[in-house]
PDB file of N, CA and C in Angstrom:
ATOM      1  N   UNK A   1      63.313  14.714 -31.000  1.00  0.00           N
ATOM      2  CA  UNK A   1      63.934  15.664 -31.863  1.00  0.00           C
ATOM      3  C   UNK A   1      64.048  16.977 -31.104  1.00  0.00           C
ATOM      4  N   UNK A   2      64.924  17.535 -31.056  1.00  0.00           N
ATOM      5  CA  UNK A   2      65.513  18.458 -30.323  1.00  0.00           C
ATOM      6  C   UNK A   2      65.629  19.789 -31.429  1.00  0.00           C
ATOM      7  N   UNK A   3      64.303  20.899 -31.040  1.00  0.00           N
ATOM      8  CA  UNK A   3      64.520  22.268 -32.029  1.00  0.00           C
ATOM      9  C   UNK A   3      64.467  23.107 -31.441  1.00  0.00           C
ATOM     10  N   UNK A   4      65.135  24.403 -31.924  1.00  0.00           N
ATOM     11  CA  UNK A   4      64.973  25.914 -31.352  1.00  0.00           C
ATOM     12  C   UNK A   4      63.776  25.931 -30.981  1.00  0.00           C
ATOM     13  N   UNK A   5      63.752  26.914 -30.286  1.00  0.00           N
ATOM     14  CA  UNK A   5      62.680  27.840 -29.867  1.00  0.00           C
ATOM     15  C   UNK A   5      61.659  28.619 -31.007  1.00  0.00           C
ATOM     16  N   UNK A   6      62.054  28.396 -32.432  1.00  0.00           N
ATOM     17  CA  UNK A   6      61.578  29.192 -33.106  1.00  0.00           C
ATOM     18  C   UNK A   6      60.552  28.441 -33.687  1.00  0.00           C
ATOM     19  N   UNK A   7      60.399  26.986 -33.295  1.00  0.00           N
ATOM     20  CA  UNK A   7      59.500  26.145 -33.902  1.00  0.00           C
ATOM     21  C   UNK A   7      58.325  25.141 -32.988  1.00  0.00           C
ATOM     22  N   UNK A   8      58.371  26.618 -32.123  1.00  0.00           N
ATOM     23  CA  UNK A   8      57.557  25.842 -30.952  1.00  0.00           C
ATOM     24  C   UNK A   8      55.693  26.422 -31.842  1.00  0.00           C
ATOM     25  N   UNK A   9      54.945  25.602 -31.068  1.00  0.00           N
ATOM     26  CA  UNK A   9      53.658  25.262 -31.743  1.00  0.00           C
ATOM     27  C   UNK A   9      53.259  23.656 -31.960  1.00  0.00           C
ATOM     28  N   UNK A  10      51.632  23.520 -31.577  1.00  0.00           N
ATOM     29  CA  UNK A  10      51.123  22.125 -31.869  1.00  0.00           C
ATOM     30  C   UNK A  10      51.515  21.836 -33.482  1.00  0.00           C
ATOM     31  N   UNK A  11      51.329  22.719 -34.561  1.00  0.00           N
ATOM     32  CA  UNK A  11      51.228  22.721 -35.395  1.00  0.00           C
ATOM     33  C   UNK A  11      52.534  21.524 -35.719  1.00  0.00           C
ATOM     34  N   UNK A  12      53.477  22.261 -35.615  1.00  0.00           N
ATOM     35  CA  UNK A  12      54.720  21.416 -35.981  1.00  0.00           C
ATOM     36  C   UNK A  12      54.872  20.414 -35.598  1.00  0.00           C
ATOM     37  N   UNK A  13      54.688  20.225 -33.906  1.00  0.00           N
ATOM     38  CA  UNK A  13      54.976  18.617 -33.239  1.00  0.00           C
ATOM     39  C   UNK A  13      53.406  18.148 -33.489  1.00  0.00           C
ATOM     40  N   UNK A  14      52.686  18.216 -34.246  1.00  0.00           N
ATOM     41  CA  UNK A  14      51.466  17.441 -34.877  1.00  0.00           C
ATOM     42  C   UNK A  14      52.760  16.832 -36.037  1.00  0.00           C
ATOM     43  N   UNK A  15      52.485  17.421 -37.029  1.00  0.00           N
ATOM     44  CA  UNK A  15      53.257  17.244 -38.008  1.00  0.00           C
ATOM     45  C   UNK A  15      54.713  16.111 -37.947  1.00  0.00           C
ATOM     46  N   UNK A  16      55.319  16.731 -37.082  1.00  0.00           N
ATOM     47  CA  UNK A  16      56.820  15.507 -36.730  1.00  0.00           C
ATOM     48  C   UNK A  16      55.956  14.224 -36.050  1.00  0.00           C
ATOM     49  N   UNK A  17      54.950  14.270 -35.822  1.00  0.00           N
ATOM     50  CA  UNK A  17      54.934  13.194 -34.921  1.00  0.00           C
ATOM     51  C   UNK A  17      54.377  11.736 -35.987  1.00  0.00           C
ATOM     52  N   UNK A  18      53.657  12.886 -36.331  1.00  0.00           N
ATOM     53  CA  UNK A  18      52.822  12.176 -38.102  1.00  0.00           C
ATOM     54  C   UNK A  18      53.889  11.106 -38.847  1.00  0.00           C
ATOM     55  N   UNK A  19      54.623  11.772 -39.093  1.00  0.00           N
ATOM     56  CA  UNK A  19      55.789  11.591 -40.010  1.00  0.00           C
ATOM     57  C   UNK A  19      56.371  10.939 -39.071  1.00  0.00           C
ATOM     58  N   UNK A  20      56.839  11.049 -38.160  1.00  0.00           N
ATOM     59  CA  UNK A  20      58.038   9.698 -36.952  1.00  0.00           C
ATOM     60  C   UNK A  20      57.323   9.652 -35.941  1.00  0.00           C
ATOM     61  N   UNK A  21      58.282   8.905 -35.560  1.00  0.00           N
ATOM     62  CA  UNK A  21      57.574   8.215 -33.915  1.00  0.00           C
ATOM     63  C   UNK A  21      58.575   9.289 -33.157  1.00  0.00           C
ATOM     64  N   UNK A  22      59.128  10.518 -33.461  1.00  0.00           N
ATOM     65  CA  UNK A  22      59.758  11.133 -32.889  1.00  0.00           C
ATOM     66  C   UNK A  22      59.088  12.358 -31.669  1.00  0.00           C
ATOM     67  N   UNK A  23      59.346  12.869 -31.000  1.00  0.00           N
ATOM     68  CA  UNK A  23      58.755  13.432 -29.737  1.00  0.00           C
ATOM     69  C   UNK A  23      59.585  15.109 -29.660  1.00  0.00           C
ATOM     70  N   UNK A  24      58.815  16.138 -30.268  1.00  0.00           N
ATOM     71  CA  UNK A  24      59.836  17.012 -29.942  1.00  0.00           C
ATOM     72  C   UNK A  24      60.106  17.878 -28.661  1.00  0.00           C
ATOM     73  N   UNK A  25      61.164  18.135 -28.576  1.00  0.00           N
ATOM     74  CA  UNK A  25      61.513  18.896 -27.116  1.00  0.00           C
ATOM     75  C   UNK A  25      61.902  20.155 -27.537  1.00  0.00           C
ATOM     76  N   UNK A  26      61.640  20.976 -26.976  1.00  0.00           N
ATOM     77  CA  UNK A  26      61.698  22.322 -27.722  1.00  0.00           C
ATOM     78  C   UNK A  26      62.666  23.289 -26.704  1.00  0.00           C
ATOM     79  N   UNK A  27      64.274  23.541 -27.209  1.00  0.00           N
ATOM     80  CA  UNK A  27      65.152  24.096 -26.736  1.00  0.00           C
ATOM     81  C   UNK A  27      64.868  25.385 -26.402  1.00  0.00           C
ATOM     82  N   UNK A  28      64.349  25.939 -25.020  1.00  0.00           N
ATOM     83  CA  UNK A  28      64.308  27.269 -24.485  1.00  0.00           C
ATOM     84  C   UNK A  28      65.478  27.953 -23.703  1.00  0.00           C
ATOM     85  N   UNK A  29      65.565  29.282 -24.055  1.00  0.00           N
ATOM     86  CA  UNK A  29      66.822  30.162 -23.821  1.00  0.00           C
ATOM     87  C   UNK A  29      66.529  29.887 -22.258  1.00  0.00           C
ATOM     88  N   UNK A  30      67.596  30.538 -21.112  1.00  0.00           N
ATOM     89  CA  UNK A  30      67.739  30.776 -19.502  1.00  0.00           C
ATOM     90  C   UNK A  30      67.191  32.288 -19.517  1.00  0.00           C
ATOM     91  N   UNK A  31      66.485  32.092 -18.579  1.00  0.00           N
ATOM     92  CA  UNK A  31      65.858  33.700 -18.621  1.00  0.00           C
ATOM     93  C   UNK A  31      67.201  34.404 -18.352  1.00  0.00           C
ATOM     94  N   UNK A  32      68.001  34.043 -17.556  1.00  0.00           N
ATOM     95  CA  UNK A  32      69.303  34.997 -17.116  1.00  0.00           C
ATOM     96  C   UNK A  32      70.232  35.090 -18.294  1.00  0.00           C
ATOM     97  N   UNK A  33      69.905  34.447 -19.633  1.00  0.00           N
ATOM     98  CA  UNK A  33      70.839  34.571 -20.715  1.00  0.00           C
ATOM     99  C   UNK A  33      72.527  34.301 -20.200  1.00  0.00           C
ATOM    100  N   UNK A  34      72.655  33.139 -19.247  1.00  0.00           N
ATOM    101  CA  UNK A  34      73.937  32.654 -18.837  1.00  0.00           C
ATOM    102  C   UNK A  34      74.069  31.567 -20.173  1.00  0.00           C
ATOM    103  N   UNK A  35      75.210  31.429 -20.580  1.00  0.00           N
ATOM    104  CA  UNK A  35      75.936  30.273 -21.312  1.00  0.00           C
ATOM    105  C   UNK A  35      75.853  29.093 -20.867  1.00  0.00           C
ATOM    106  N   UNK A  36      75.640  27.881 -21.244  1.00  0.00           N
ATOM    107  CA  UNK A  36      75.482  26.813 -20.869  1.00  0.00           C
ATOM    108  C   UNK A  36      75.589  25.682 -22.020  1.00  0.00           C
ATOM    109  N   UNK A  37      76.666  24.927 -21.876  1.00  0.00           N
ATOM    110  CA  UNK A  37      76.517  24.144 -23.000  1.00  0.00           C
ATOM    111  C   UNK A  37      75.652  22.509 -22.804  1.00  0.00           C
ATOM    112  N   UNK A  38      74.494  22.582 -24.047  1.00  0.00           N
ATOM    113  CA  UNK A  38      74.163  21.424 -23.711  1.00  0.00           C
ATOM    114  C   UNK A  38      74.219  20.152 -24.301  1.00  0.00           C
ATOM    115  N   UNK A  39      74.482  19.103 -24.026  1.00  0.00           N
ATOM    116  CA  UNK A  39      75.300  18.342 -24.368  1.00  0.00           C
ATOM    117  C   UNK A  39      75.037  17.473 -25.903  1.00  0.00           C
ATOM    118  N   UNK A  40      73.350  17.313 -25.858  1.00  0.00           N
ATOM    119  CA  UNK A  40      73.232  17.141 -26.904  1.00  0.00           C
ATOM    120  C   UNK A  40      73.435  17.808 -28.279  1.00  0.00           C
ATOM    121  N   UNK A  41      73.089  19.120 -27.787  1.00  0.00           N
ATOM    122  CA  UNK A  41      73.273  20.120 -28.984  1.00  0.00           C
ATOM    123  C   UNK A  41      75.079  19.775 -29.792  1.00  0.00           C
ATOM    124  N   UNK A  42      75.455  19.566 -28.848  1.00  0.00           N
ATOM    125  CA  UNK A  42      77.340  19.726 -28.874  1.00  0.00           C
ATOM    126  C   UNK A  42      77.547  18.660 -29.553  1.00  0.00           C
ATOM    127  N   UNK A  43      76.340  17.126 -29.176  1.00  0.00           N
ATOM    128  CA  UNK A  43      76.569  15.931 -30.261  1.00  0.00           C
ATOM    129  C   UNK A  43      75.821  16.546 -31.989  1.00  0.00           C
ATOM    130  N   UNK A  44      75.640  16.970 -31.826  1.00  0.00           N
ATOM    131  CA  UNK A  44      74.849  17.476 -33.532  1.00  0.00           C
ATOM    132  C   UNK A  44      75.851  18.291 -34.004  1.00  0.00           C
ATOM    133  N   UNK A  45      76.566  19.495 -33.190  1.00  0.00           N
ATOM    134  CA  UNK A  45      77.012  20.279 -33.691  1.00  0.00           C
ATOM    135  C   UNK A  45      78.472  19.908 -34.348  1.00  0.00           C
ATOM    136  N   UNK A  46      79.176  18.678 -33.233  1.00  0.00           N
ATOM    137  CA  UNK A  46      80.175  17.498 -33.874  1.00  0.00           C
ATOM    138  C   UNK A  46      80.292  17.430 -34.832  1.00  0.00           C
ATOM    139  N   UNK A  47      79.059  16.795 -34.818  1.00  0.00           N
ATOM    140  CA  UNK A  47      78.116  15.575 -36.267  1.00  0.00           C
ATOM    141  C   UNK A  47      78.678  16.522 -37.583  1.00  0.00           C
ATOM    142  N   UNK A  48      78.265  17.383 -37.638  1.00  0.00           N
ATOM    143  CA  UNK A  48      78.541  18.739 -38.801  1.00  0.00           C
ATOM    144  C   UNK A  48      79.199  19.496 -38.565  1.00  0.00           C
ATOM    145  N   UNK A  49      80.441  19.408 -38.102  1.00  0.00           N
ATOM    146  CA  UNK A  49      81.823  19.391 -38.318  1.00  0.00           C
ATOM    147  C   UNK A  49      82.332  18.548 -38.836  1.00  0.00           C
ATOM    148  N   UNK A  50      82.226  17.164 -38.396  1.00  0.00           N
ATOM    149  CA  UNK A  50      82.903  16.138 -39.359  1.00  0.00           C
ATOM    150  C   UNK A  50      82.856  16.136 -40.701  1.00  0.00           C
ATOM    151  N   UNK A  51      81.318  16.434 -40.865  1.00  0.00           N
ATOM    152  CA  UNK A  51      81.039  16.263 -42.335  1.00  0.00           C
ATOM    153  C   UNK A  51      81.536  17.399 -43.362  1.00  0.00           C
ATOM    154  N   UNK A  52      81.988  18.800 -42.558  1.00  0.00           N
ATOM    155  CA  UNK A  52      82.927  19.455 -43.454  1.00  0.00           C
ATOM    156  C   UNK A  52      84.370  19.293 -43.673  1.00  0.00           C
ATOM    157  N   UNK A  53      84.780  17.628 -43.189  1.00  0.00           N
ATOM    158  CA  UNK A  53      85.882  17.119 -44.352  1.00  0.00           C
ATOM    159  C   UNK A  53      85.629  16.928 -45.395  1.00  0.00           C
ATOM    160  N   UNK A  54      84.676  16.423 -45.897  1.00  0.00           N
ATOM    161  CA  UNK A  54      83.863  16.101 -46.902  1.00  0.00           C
ATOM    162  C   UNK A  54      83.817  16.843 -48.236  1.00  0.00           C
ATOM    163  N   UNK A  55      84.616  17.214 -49.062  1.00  0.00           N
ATOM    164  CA  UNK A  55      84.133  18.249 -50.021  1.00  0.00           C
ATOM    165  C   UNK A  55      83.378  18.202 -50.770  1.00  0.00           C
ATOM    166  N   UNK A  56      82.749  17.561 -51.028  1.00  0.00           N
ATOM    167  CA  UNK A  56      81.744  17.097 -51.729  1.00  0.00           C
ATOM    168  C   UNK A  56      80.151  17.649 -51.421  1.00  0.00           C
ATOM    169  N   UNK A  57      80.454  17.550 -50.148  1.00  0.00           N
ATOM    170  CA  UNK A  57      79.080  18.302 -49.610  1.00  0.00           C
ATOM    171  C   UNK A  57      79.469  19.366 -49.331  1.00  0.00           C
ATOM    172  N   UNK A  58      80.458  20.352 -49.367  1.00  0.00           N
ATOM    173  CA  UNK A  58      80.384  21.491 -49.197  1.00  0.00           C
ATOM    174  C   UNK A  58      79.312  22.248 -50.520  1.00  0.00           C
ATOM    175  N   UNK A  59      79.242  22.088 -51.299  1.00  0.00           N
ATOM    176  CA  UNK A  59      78.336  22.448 -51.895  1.00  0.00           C
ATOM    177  C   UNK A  59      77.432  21.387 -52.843  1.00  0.00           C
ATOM    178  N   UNK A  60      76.095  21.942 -52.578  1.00  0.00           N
ATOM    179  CA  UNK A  60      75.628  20.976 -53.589  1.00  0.00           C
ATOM    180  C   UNK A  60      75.297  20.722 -54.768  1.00  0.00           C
ATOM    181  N   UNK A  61      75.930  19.869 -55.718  1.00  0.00           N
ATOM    182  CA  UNK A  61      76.431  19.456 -56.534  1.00  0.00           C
ATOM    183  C   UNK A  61      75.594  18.396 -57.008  1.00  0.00           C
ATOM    184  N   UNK A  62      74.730  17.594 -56.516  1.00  0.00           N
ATOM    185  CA  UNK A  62      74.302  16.500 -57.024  1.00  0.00           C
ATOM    186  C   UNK A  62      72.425  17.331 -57.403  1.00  0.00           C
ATOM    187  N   UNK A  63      72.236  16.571 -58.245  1.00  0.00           N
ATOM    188  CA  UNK A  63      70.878  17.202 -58.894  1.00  0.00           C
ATOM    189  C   UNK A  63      69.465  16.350 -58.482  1.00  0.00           C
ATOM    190  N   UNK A  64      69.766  15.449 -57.130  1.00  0.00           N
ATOM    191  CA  UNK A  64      68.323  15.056 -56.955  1.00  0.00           C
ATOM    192  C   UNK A  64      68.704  14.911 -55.291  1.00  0.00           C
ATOM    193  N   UNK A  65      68.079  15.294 -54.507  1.00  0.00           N
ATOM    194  CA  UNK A  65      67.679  15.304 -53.233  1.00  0.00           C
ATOM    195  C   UNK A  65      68.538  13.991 -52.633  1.00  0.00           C
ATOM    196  N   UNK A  66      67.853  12.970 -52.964  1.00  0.00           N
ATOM    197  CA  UNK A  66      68.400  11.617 -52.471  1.00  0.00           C
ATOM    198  C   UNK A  66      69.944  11.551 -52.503  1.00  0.00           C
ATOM    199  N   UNK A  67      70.139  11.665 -53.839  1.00  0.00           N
ATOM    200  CA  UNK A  67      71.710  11.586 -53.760  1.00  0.00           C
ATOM    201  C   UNK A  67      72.478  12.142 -52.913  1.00  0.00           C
ATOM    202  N   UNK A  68      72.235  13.540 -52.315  1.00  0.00           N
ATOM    203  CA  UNK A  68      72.598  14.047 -51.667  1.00  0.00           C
ATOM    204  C   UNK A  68      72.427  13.662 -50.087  1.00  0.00           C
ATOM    205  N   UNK A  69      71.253  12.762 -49.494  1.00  0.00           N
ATOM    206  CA  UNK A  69      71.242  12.232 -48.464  1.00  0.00           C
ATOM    207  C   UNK A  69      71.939  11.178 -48.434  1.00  0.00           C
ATOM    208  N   UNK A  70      72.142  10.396 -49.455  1.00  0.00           N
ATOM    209  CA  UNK A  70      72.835   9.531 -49.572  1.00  0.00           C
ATOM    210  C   UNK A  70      74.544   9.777 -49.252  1.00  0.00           C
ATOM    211  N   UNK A  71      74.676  10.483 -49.554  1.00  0.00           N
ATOM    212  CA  UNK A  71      76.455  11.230 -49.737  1.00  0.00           C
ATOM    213  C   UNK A  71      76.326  11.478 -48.485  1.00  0.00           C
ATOM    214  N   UNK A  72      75.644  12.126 -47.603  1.00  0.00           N
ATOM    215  CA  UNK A  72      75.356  12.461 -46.678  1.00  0.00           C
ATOM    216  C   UNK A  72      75.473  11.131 -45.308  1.00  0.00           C
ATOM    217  N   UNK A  73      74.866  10.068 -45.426  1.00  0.00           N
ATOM    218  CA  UNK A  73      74.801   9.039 -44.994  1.00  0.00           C
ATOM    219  C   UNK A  73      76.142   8.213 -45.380  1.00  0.00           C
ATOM    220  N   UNK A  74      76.627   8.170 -46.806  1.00  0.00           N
ATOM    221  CA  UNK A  74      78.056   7.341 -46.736  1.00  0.00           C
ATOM    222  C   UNK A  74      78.858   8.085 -46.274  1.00  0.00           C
ATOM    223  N   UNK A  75      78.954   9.402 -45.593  1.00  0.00           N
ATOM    224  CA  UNK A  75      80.053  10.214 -45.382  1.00  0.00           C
ATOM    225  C   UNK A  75      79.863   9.221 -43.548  1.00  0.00           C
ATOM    226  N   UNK A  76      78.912   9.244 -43.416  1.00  0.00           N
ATOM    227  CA  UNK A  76      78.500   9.019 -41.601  1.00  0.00           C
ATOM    228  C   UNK A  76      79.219   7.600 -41.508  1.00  0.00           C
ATOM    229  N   UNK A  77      78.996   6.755 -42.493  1.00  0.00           N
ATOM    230  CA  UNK A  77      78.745   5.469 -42.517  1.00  0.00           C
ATOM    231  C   UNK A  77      80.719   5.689 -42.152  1.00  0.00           C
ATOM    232  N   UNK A  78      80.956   6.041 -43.265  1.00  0.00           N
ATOM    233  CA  UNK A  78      82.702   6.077 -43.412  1.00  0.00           C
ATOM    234  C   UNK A  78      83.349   6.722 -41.923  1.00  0.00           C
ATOM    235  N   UNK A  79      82.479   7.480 -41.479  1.00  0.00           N
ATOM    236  CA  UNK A  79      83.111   8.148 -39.872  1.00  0.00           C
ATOM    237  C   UNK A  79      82.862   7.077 -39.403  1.00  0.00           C
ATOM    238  N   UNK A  80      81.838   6.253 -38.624  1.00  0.00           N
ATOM    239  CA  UNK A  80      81.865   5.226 -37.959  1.00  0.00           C
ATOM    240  C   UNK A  80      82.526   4.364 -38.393  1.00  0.00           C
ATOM    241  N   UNK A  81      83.052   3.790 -39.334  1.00  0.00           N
ATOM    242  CA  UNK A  81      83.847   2.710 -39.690  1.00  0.00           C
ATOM    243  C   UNK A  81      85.292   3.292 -39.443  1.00  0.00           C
ATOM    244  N   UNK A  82      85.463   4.276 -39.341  1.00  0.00           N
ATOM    245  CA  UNK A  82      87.085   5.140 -39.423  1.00  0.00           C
ATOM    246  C   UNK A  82      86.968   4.601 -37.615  1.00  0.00           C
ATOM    247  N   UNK A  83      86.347   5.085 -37.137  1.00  0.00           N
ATOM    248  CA  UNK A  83      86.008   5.205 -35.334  1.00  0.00           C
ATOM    249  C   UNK A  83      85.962   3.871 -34.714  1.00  0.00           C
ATOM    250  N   UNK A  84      85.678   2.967 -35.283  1.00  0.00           N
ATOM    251  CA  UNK A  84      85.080   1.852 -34.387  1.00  0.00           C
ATOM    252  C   UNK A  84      85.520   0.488 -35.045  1.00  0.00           C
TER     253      UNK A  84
END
């Protein structure tokens, strides 16, 4: 799992690790503050673009958590099936 800088600490990657088998890597700025795009970030940042075709999730509208991951997940499901 790939997070800012603002969530660096054992505390947290105790916590994510608990919860997933996930490993976090913790995105640090270039001391020279040069631009650099990195590639994964650019796959996430995609990811949520697509999903603001979606109007539905532009705001939320549904009244229990799940539903909303769910909408969330058939929106993905429907991009990969559009794609592939």
């Amino acid at each position: 799992m790939m997070v800012d800088s603002g969530y660096t600490g054992q505390n947290f990657a105790n916590e994510i690790s608990s919860l997933t088998s996930a490993k976090v890597i913790v995105v640090k700025r270039n001391e020279l503050h040069q631009f650099s795009v990195i590639p994964q970030r650019w796959l996430i940042e995609r990811s949520f673009s697509w999903l603001g075709n979606y109007h539905r999730l532009w705001r939320n509208c549904e009244r229990k958590l799940n539903t909303s991951l769910m909408m969330v997940s058939l929106a993905f499901i429907r991009l990969l099936l559009k794609r592939y």
